[in-house]
C-alpha atoms as a PDB file:
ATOM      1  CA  UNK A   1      -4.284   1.405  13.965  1.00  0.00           C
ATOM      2  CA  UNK A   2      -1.284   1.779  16.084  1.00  0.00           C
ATOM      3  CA  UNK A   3       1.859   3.576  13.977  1.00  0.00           C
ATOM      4  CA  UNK A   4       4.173   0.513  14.763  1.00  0.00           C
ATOM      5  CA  UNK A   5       0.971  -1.970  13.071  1.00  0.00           C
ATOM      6  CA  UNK A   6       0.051  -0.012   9.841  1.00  0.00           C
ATOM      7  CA  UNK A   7       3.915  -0.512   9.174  1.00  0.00           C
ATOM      8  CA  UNK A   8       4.121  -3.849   9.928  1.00  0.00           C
ATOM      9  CA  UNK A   9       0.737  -4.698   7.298  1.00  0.00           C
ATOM     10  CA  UNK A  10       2.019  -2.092   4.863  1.00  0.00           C
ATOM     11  CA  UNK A  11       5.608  -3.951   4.644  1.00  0.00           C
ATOM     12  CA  UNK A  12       3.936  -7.057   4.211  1.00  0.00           C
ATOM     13  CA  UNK A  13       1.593  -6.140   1.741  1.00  0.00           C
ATOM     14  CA  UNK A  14       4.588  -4.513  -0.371  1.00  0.00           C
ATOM     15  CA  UNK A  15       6.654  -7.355  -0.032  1.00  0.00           C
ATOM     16  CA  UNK A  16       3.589  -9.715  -1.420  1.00  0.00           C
ATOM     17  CA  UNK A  17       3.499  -7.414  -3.824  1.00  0.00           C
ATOM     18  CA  UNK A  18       7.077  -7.719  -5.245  1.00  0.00           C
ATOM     19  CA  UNK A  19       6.816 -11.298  -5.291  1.00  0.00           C
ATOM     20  CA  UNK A  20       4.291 -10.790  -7.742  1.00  0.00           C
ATOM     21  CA  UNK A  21       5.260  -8.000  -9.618  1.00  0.00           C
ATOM     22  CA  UNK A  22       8.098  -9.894 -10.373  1.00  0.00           C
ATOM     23  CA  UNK A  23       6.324 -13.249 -11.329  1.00  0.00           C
ATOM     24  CA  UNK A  24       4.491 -10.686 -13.796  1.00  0.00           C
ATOM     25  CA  UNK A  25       1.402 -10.077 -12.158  1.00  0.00           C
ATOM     26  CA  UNK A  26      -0.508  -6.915 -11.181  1.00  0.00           C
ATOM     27  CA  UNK A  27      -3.237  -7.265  -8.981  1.00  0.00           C
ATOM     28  CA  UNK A  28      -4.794  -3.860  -9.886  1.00  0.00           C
ATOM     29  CA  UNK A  29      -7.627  -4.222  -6.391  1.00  0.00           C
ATOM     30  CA  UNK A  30      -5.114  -3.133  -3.614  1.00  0.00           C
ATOM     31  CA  UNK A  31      -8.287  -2.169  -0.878  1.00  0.00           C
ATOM     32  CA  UNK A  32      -8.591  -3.118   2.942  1.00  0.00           C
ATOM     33  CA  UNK A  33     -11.284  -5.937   2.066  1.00  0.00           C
ATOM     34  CA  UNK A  34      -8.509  -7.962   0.532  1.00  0.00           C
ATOM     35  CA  UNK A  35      -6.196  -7.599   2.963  1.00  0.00           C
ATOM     36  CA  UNK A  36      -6.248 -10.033   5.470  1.00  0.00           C
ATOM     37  CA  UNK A  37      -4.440  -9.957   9.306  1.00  0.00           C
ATOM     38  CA  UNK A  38      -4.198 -13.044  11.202  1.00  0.00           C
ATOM     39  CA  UNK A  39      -3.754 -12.983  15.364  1.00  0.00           C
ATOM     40  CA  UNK A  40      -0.342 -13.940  14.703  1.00  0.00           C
ATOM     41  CA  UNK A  41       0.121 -10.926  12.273  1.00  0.00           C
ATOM     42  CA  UNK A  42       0.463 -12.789   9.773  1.00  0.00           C
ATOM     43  CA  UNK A  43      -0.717 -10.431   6.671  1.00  0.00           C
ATOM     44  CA  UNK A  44      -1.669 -12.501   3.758  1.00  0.00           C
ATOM     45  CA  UNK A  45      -2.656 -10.657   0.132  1.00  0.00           C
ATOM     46  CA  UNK A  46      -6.339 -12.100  -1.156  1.00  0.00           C
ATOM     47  CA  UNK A  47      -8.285 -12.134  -4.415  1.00  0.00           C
ATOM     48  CA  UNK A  48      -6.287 -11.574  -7.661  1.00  0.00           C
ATOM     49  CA  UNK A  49      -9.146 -11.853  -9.574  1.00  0.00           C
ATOM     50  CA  UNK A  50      -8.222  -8.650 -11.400  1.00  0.00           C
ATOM     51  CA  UNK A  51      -4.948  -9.624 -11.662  1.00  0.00           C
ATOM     52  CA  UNK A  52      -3.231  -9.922 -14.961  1.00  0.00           C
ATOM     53  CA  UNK A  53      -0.620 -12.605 -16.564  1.00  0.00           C
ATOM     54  CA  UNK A  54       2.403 -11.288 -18.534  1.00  0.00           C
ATOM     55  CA  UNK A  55       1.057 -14.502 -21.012  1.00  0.00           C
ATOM     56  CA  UNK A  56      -2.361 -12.798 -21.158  1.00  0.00           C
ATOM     57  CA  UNK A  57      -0.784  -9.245 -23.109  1.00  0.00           C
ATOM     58  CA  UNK A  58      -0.138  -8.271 -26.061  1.00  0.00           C
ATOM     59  CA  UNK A  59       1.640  -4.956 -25.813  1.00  0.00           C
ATOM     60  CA  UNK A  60       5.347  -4.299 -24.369  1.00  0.00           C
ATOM     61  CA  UNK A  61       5.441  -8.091 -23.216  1.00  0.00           C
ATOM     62  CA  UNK A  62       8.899  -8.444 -21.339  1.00  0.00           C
ATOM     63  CA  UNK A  63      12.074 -10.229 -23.791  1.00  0.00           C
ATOM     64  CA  UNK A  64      12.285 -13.831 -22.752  1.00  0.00           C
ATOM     65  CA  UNK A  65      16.277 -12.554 -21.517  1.00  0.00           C
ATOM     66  CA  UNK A  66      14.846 -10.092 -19.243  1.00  0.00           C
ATOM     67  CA  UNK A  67      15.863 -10.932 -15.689  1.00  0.00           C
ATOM     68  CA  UNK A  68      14.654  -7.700 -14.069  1.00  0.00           C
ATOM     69  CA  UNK A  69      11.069  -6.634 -15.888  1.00  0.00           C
ATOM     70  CA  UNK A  70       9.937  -2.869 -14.689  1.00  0.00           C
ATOM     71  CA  UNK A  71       6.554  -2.233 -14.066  1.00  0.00           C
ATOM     72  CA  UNK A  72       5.899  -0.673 -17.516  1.00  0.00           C
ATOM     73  CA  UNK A  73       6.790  -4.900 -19.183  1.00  0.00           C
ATOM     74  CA  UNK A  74       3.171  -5.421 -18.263  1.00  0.00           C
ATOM     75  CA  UNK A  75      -0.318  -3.344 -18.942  1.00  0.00           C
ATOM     76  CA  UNK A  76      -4.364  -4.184 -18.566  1.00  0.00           C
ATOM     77  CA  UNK A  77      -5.784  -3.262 -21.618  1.00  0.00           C
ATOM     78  CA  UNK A  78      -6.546  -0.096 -22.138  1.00  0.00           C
ATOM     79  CA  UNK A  79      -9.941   1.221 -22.078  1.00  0.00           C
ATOM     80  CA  UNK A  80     -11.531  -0.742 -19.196  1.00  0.00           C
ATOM     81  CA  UNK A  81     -12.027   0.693 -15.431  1.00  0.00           C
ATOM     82  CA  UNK A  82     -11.759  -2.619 -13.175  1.00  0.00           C
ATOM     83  CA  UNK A  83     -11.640  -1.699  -8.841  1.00  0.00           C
ATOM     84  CA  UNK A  84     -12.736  -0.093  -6.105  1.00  0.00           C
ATOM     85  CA  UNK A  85     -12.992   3.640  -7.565  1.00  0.00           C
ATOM     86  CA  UNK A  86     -10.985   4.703  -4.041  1.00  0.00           C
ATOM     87  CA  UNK A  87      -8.240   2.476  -4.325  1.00  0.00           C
ATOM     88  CA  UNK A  88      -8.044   3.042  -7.519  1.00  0.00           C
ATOM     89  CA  UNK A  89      -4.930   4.806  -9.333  1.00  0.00           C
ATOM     90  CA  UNK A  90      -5.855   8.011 -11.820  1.00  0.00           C
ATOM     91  CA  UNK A  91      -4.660   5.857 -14.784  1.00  0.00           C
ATOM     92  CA  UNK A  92      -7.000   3.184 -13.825  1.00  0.00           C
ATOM     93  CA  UNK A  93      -9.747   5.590 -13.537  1.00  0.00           C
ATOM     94  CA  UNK A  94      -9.321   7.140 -17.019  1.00  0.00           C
ATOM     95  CA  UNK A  95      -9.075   3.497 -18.189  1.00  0.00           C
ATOM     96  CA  UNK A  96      -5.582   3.663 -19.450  1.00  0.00           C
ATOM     97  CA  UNK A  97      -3.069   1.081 -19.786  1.00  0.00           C
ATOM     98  CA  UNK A  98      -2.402  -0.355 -16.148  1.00  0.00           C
ATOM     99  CA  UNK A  99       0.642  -1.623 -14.748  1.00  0.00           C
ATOM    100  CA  UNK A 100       2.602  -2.225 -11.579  1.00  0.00           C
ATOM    101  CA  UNK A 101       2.676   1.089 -10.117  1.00  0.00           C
ATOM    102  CA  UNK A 102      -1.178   1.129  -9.799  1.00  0.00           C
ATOM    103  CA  UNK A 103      -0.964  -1.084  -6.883  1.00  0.00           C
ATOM    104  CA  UNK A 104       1.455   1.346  -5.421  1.00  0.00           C
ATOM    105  CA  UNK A 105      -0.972   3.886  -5.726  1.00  0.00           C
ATOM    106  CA  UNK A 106      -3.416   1.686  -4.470  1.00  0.00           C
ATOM    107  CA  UNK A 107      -1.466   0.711  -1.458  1.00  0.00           C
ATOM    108  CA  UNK A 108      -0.253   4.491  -0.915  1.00  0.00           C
ATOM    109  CA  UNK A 109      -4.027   5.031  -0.129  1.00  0.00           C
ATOM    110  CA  UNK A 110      -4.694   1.793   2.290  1.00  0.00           C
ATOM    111  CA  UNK A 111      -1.561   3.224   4.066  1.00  0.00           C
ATOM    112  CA  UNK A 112      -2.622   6.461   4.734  1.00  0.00           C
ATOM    113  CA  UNK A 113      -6.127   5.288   5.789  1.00  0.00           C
ATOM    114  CA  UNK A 114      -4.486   3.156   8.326  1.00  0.00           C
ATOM    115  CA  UNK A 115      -2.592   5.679   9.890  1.00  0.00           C
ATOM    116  CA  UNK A 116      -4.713   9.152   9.371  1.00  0.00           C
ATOM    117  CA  UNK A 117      -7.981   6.554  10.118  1.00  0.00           C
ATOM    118  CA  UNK A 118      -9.841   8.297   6.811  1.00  0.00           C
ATOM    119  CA  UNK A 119      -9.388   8.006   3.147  1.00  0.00           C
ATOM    120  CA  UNK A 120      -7.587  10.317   1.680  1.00  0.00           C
ATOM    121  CA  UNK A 121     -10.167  10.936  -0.825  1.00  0.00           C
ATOM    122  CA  UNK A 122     -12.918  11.202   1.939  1.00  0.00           C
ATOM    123  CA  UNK A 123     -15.786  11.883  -0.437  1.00  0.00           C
ATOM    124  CA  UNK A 124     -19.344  11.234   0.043  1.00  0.00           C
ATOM    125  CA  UNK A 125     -20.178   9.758  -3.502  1.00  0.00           C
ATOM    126  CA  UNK A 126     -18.359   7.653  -6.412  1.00  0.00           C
ATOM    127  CA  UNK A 127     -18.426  10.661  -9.055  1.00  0.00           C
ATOM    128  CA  UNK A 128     -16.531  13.022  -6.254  1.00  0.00           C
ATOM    129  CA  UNK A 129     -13.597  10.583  -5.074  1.00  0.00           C
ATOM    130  CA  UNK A 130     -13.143  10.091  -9.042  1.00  0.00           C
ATOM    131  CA  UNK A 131     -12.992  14.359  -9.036  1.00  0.00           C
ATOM    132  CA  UNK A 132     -10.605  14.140  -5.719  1.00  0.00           C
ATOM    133  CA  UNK A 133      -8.142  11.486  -7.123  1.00  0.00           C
ATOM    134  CA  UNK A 134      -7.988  12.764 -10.451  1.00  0.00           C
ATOM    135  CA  UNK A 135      -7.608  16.133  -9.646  1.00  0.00           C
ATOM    136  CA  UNK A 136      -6.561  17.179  -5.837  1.00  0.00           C
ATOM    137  CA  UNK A 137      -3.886  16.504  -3.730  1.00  0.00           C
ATOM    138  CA  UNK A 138      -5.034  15.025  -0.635  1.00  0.00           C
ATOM    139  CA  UNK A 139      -3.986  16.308   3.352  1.00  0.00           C
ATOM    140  CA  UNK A 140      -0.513  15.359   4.022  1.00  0.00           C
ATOM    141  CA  UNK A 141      -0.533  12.765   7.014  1.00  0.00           C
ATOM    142  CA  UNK A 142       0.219  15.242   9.588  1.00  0.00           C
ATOM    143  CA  UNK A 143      -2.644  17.404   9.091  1.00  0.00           C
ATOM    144  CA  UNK A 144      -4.945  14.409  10.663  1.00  0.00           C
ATOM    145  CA  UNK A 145      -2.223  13.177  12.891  1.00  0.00           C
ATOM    146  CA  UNK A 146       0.534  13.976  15.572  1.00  0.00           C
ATOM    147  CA  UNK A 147       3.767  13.064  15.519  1.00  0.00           C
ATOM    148  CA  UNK A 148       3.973  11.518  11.884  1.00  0.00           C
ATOM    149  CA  UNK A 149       7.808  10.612  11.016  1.00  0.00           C
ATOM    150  CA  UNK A 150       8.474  13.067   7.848  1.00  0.00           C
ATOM    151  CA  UNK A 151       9.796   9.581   6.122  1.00  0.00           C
ATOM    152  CA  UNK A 152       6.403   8.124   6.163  1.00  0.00           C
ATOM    153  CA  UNK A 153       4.492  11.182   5.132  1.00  0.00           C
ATOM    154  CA  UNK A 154       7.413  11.668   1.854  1.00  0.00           C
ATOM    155  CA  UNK A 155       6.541   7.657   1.335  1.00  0.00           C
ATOM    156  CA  UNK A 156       2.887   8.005   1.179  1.00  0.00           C
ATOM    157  CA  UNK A 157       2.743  11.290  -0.591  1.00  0.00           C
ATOM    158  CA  UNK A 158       5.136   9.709  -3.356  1.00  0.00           C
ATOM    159  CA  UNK A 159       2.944   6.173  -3.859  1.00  0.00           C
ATOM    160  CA  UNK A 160       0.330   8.347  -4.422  1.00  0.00           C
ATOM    161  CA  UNK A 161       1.436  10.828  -7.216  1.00  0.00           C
ATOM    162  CA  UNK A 162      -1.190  11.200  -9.824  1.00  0.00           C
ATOM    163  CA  UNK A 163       1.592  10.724 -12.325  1.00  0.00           C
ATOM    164  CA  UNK A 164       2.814   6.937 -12.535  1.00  0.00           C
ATOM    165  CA  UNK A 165       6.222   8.080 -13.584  1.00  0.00           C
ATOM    166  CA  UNK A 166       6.618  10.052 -10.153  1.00  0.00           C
ATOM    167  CA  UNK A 167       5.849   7.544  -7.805  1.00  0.00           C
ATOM    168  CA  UNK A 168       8.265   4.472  -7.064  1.00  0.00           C
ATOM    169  CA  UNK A 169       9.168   2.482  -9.913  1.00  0.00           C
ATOM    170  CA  UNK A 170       8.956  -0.984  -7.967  1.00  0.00           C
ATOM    171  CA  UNK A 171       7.361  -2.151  -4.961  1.00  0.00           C
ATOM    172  CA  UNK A 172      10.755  -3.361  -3.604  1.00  0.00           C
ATOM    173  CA  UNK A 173      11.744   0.495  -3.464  1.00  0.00           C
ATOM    174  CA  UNK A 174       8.568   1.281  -1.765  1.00  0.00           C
ATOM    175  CA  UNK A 175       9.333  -1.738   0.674  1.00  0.00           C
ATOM    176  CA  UNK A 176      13.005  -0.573   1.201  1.00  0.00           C
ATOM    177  CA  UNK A 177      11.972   2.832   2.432  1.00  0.00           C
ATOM    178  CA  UNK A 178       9.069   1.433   4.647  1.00  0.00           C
ATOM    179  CA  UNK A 179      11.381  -1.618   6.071  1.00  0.00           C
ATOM    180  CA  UNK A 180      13.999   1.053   7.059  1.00  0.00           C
ATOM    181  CA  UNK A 181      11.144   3.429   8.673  1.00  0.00           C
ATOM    182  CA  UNK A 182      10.125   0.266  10.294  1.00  0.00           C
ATOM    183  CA  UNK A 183      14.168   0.013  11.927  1.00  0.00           C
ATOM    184  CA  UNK A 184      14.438   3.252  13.198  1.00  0.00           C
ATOM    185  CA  UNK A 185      10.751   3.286  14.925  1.00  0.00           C
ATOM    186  CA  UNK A 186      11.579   0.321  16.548  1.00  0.00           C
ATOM    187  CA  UNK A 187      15.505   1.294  17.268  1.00  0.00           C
ATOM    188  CA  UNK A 188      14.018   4.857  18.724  1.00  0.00           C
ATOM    189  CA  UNK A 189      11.706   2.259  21.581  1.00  0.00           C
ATOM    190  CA  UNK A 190      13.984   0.233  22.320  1.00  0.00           C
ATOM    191  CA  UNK A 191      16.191   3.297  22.908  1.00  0.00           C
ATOM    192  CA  UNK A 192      13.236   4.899  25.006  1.00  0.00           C
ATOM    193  CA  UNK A 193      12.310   1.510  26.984  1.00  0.00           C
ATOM    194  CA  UNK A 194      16.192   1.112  28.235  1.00  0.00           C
ATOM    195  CA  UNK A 195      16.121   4.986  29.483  1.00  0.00           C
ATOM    196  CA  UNK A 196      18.478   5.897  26.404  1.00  0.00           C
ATOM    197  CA  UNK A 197      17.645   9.368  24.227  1.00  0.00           C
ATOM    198  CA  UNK A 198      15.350   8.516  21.312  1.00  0.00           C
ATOM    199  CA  UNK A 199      13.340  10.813  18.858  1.00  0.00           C
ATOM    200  CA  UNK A 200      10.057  10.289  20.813  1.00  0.00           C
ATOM    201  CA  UNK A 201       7.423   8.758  18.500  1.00  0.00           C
ATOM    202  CA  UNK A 202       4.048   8.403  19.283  1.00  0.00           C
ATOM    203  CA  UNK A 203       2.050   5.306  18.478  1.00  0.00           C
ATOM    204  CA  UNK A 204      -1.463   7.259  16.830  1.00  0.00           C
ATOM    205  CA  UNK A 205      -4.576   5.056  17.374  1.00  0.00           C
ATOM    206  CA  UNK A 206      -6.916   5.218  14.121  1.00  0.00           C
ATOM    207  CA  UNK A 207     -10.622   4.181  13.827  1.00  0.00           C
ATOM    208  CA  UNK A 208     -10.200   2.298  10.670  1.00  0.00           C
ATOM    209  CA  UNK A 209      -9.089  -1.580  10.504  1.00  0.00           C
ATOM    210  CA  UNK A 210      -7.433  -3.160   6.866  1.00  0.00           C
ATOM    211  CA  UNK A 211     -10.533  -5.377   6.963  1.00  0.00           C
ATOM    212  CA  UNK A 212     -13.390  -6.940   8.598  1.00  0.00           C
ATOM    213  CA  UNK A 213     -11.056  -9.785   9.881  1.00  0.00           C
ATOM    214  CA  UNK A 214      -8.527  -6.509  11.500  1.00  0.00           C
ATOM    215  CA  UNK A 215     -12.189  -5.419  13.248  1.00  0.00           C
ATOM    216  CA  UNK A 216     -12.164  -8.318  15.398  1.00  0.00           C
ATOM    217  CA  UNK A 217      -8.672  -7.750  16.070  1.00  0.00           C
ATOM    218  CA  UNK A 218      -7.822  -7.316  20.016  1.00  0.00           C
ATOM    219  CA  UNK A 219      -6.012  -4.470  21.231  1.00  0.00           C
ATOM    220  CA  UNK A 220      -4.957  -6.423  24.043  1.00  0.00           C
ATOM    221  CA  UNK A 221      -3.780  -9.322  21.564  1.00  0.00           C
ATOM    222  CA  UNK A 222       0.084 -10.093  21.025  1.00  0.00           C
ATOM    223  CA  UNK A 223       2.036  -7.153  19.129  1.00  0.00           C
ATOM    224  CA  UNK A 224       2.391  -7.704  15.382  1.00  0.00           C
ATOM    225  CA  UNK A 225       5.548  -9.877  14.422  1.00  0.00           C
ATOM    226  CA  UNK A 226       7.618  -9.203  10.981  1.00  0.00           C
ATOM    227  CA  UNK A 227       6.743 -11.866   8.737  1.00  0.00           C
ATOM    228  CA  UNK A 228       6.850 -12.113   5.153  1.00  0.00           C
ATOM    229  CA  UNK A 229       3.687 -12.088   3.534  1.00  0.00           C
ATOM    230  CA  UNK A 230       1.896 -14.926   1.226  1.00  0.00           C
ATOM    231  CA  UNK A 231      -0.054 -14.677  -1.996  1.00  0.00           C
ATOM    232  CA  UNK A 232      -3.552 -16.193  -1.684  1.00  0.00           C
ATOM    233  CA  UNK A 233      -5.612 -16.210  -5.133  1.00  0.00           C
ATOM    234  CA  UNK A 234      -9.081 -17.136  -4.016  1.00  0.00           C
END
């Protein structure tokens, strides 16, 4: 995918995500296949059928004054390894207690498979991208791709820390950093397309789509529009 595209599906998925993170819901099965792009680029979040109710726990549930719950207000139960194993967070994995920042992991990986076009834990079996999250550090973006803004490579590598307590706290601070990478990319071509001095950036093609639907996608098709992203729970 296009630079300027991953962006635009990444800031929609984290903003889908918010919403729910602050209704109390994690959907712990972040992956490509339930992510879905409309022609309009429209990006809308499917299948929370691993997702789990604040009313469903019974550890660390949030005080009834809370107006701002953090991601640790609301766990799976521990114990139980529910996913894709590559989307999946180490916690999740090791079947610890699961809560918001696993689909920041989770989307830390989509995002870097839409812009380096390969997993980051490119493994030929189950057993060794368990081994590869758990365990190694995977290429930084710009080892599979020119021209990657240092922002979004910091971004990525931080969703994806091993340890939850490293990687952003809340999807909104994810968002914030992606939104404002999203600004200066498309400050820096405007700048270039008016004959002004910009930071060149290069829009990297990718082989890999966020899901069948992004397959049939056309190239030629109209460029993704900013749109805030809805919550389907098929």
């Amino acid at each position: 995918m296009k630079l300027s595209e991953a962006l635009d599906v990444a800031v929609q998925v984290a903003s889908a995500l918010a919403e729910a993170h602050a209704a109390g819901i994690a959907h712990r099965d972040i992956k490509p296949e339930n992510i879905m792009l409309r022609r309009d680029g429209y990006v809308k979040v499917l299948d929370f059928g691993l997702a789990n109710l604040i009313e469903s726990l019974s550890i660390e549930r949030p005080s009834s004054d809370s107006e701002d719950p953090s991601p640790r207000d609301f766990h799976s139960d521990p114990g139980i390894m529910m996913g894709r194993p590559r989307y999946m967070s180490p916690e999740q994995i090791r079947g610890m207690q699961v809560d918001a920042r696993a689909d920041i992991f989770s989307l830390g990986v989509v995002l870097y498979e839409m812009v380096a076009g390969r997993s980051p834990f490119d493994d030929s079996t189950a057993g060794e991208v368990i081994a590869a999250i758990l365990n190694h550090e995977p290429q930084p973006l710009e080892h599979h791709v020119r021209e990657v803004p240092a922002e979004l490579t910091r971004a990525v590598r931080k969703a994806m820390a091993k340890d939850p307590e490293r990687r952003h706290q809340a999807a909104e601070h994810l968002l914030a950093e992606l939104k404002d990478l999203k600004l200066e990319l498309e400050l820096a071509d405007k700048l270039k397309q008016t004959g002004q001095t910009a930071t060149p950036r290069e829009d990297v093609e990718s082989q890999l789509t966020v899901a069948d639907a992004i397959r049939a996608f056309p190239r030629s098709g109209p460029a993704l529009r900013p749109m805030r992203a809805q919550i389907w729970n098929r």
